[in-house]
C-alpha atoms as a PDB file:
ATOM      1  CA  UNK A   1     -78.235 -70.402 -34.504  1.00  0.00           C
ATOM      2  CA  UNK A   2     -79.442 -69.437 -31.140  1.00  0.00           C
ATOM      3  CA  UNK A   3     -82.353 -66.693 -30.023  1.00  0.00           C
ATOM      4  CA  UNK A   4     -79.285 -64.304 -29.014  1.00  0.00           C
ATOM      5  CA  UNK A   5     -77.436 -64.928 -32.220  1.00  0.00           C
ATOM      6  CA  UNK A   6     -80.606 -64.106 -34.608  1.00  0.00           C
ATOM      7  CA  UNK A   7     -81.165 -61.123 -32.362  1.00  0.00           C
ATOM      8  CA  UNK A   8     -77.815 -59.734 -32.839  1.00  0.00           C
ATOM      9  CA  UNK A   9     -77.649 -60.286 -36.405  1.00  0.00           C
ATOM     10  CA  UNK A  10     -80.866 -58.292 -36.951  1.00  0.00           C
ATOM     11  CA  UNK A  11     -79.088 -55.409 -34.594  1.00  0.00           C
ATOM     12  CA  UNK A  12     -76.268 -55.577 -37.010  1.00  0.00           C
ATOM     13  CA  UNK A  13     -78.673 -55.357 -40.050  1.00  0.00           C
ATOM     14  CA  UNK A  14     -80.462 -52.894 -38.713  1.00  0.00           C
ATOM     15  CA  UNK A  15     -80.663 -49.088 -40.008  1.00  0.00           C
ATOM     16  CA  UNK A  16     -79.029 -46.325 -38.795  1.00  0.00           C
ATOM     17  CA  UNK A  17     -80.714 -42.611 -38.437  1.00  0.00           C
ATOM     18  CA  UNK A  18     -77.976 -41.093 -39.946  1.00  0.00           C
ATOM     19  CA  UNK A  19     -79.148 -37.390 -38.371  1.00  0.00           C
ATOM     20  CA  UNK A  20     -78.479 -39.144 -35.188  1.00  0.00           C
ATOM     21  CA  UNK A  21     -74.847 -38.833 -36.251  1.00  0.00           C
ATOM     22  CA  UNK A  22     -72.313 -35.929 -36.919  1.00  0.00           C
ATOM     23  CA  UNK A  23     -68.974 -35.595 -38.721  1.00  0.00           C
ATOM     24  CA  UNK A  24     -66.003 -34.387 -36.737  1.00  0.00           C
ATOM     25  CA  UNK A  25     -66.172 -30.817 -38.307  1.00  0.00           C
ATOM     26  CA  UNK A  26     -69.549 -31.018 -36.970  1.00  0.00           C
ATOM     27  CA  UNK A  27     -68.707 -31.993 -33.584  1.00  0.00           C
ATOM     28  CA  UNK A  28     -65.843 -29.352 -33.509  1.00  0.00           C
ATOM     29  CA  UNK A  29     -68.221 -26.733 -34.530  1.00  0.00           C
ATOM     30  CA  UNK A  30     -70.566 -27.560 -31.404  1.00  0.00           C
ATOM     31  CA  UNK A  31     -67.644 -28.136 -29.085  1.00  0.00           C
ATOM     32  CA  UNK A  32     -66.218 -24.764 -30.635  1.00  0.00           C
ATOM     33  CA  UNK A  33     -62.906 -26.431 -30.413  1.00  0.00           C
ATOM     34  CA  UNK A  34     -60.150 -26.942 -33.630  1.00  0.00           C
ATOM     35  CA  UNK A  35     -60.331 -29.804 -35.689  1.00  0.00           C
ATOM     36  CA  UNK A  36     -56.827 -30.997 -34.425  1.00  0.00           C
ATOM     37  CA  UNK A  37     -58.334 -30.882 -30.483  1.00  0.00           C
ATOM     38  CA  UNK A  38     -60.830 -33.963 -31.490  1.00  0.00           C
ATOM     39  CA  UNK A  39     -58.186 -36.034 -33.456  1.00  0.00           C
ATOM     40  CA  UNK A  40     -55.948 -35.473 -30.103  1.00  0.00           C
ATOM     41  CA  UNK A  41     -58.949 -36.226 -27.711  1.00  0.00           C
ATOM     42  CA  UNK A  42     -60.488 -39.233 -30.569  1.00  0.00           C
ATOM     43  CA  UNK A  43     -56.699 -41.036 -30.471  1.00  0.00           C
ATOM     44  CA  UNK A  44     -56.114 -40.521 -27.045  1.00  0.00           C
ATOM     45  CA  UNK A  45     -59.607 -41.962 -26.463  1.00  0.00           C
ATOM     46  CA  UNK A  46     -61.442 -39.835 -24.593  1.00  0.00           C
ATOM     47  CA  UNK A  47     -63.688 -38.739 -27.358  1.00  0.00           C
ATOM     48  CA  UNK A  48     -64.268 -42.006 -29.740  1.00  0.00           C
ATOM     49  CA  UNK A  49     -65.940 -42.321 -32.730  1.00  0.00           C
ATOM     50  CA  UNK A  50     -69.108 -43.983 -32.583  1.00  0.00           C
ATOM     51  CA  UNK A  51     -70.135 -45.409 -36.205  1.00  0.00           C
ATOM     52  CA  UNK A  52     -68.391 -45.665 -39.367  1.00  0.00           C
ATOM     53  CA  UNK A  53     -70.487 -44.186 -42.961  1.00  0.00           C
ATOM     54  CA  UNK A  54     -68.083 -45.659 -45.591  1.00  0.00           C
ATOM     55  CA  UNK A  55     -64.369 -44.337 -44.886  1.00  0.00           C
ATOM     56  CA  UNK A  56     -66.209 -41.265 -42.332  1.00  0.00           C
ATOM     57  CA  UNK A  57     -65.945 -41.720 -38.447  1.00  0.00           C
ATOM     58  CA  UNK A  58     -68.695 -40.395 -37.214  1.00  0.00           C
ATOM     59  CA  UNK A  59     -70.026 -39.112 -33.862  1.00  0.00           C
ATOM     60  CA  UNK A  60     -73.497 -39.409 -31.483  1.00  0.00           C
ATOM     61  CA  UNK A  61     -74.663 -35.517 -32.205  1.00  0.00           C
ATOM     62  CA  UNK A  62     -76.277 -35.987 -28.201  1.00  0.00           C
ATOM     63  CA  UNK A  63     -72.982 -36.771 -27.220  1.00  0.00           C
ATOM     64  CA  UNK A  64     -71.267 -33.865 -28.661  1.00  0.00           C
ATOM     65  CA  UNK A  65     -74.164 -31.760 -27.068  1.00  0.00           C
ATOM     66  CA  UNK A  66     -73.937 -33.283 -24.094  1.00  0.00           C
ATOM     67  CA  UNK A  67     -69.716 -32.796 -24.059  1.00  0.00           C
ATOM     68  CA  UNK A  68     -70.386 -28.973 -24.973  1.00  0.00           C
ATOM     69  CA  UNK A  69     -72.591 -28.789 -22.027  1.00  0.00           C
ATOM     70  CA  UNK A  70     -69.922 -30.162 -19.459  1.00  0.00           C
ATOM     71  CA  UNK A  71     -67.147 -27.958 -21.574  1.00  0.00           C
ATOM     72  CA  UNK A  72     -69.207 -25.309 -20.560  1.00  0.00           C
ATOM     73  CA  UNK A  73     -68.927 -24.050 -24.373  1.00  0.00           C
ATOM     74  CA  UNK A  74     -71.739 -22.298 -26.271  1.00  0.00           C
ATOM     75  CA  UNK A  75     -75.568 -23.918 -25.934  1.00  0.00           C
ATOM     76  CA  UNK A  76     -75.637 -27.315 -27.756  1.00  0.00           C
END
């Protein structure tokens, strides 16, 4: 196993803030846009899921933020 390979496994082992993330109903709520918007914008890939919690797709909340920001929607 090489430096880069132990490195990566580690990364992979690694754990994850899980306040760093947010549910879709969540990120909707921030975005103040319907539930059905970010399944249209997550499948046509311009809004993907970042991490996985069990069967839950989950989002980068500074992400969001940052999306509501450019959406010009209501202070992230």
């Amino acid at each position: 196993m090489t430096a880069v390979d132990r490195a990566l496994a580690q990364l992979s082992h690694a754990p994850l803030n899980r306040a760093e993330f947010i549910s879709v109903v969540e990120a909707a709520s921030i975005l103040n846009r319907s539930l059905r918007t970010i399944r249209y914008w997550e499948k046509d890939g311009l809004m993907p899921p970042r991490k996985r919690f069990g069967k839950k797709l989950m989002y980068r909340r500074q992400d969001v933020e940052e999306l509501a920001l450019l959406l010009g929607g209501h202070d992230a």
